[in-house]
Structure formats: C-alpha cells, structure tokens
C-alpha atoms as a PDB file:
ATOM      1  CA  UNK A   1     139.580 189.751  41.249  1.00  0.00           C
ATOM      2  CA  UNK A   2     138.215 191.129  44.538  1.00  0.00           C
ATOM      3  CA  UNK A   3     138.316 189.964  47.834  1.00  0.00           C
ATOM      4  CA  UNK A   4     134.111 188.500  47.769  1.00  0.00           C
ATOM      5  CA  UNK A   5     135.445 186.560  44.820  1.00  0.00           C
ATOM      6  CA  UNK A   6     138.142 184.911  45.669  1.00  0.00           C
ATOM      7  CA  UNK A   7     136.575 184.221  49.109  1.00  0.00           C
ATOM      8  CA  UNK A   8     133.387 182.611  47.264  1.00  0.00           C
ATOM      9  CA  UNK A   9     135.728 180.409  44.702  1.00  0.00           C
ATOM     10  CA  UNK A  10     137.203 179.290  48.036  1.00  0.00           C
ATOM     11  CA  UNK A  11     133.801 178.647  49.965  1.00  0.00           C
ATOM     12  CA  UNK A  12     132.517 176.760  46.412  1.00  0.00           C
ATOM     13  CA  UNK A  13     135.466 174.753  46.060  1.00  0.00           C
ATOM     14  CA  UNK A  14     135.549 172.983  49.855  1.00  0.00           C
ATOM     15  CA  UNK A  15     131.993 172.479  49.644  1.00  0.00           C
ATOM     16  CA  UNK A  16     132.513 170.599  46.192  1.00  0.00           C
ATOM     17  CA  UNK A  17     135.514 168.370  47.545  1.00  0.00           C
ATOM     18  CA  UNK A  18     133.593 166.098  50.060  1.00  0.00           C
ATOM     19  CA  UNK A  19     131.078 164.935  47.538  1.00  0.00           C
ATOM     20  CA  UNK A  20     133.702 164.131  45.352  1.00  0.00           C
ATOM     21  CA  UNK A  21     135.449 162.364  47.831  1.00  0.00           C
ATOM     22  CA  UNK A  22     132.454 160.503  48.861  1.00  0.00           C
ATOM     23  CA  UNK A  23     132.158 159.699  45.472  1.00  0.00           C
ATOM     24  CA  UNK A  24     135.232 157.925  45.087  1.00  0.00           C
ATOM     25  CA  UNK A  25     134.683 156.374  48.147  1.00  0.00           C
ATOM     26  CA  UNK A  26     130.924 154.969  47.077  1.00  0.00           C
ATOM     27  CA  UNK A  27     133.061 153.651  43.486  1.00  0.00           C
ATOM     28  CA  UNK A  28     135.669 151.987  45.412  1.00  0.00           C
ATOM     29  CA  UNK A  29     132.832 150.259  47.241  1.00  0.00           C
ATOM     30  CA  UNK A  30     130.621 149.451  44.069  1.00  0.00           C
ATOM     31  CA  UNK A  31     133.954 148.206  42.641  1.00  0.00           C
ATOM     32  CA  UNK A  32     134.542 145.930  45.944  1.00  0.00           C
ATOM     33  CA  UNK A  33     131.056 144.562  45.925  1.00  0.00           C
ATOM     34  CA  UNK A  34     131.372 143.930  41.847  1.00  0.00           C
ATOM     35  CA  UNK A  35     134.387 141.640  42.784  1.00  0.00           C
ATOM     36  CA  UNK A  36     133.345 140.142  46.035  1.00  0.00           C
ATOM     37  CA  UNK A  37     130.476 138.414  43.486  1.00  0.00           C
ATOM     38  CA  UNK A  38     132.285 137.818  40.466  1.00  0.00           C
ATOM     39  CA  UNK A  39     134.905 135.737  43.068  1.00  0.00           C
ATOM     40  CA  UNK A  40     131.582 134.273  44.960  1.00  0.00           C
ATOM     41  CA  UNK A  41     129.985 133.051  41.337  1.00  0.00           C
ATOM     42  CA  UNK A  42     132.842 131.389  40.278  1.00  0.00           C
ATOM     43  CA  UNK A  43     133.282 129.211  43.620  1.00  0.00           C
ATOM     44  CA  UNK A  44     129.687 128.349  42.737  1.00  0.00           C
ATOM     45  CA  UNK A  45     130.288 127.493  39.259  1.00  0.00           C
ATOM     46  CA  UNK A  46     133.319 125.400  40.602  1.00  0.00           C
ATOM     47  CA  UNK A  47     131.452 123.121  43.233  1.00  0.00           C
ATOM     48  CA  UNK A  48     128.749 122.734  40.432  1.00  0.00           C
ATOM     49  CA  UNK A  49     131.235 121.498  38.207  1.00  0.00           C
ATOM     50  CA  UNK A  50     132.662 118.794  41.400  1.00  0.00           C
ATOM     51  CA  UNK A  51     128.736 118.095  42.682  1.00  0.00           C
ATOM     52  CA  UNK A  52     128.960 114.413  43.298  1.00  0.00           C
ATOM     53  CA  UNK A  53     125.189 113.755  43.672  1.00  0.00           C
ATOM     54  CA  UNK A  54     122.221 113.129  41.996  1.00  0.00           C
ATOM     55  CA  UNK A  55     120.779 114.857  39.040  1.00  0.00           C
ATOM     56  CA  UNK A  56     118.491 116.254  41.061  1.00  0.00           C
ATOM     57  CA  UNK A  57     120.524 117.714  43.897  1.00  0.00           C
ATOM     58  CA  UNK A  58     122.600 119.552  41.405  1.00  0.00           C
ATOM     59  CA  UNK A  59     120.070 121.338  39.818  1.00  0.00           C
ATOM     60  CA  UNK A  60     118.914 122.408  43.306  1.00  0.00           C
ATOM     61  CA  UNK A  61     122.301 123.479  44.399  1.00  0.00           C
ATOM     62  CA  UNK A  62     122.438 125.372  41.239  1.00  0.00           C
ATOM     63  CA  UNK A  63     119.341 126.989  41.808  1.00  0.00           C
ATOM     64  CA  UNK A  64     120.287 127.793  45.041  1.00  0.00           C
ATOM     65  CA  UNK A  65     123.151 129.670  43.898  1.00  0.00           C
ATOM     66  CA  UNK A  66     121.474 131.581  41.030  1.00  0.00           C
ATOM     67  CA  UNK A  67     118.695 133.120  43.469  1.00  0.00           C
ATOM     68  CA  UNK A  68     122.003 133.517  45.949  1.00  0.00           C
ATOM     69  CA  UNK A  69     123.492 135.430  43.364  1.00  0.00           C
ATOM     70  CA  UNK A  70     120.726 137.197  42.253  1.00  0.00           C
ATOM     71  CA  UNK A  71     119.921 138.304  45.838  1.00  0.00           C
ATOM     72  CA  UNK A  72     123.200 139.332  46.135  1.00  0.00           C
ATOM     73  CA  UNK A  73     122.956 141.541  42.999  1.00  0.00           C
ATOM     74  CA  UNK A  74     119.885 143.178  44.126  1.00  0.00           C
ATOM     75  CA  UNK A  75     121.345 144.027  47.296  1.00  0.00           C
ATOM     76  CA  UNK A  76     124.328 146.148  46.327  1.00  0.00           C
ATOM     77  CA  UNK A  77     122.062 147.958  44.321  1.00  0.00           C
ATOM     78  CA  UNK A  78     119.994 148.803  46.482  1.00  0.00           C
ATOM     79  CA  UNK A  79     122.901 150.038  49.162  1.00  0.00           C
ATOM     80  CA  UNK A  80     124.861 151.903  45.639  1.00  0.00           C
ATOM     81  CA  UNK A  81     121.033 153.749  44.751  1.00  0.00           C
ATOM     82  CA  UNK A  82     120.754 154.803  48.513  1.00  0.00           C
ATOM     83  CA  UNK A  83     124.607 156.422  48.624  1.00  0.00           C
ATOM     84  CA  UNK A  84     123.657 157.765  45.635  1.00  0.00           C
ATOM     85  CA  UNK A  85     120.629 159.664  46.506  1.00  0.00           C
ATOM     86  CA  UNK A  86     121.980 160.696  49.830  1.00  0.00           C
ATOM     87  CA  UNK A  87     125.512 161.781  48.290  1.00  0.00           C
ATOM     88  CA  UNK A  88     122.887 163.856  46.223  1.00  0.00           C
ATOM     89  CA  UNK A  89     120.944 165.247  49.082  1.00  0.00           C
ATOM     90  CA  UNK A  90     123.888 167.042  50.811  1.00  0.00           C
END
C-alpha cells in the first residue's frame, strides 16, 4: 500500500471511533433508563399490593402509576430517538 492509503484508512478509522463510542455510551444509557423503570414499576406494583384504602383510592393510585409509567416510557424514547438522529447527523 501507498502512503494516500494508509493515511486515508487512518483518517476513516478515527472518524468512525467516536460514533461508536457514542454509541455505546447512548446503550449504556437506554440500558440505565430500561432499569431505572423496571425498579420504579415494581415499587408501584408493591404499594398497590399494601394500599390500605378504599376500593376506590386504589384504583386511582393505580391509575396514577400506569399513566406515570407510561409517561415515563414515552420519555426515554423520545431522549433515545433524539441521540439517535443526532449520533446520525455527525
């Protein structure tokens, strides 16, 4: 190989290692966010389980939590879709 080649495999291989990196980094986070829920629905599942008072306020509580959860949900996708398209973009 000549010297333009192995000075262009050089130049295409540092400009492919950040947006790998950034990957991982963006996984690490979608991973995070995945458990920070999971741990957050099951504390929610727990005090509905324990709810001491009426009918009624249960059900709201639980209601509560699904749109919580749901919310929730929606929101990490939204933040994993935008580090997506701007890990893209560079």
């Amino acid at each position: 190989m000549n010297d333009t080649t192995l000075k262009l495999c050089a130049l295409l291989a540092m400009m492919g290692t950040p947006v790998l990196a950034q990957s991982t980094v963006e996984k690490a986070k979608s991973t995070g966010n995945d458990a920070k829920r999971e741990v957050k629905k099951g504390a929610h599942r727990v005090g509905e389980e324990l709810c001491m008072g009426t009918k009624a306020e249960c059900a709201s509580k639980k209601v509560k939590h699904r749109v919580e959860e749901g919310k929730d949900a929606v929101v990490d996708q939204a933040k994993e879709t935008k580090d997506k398209v701007d890990s893209n973009g560079t």
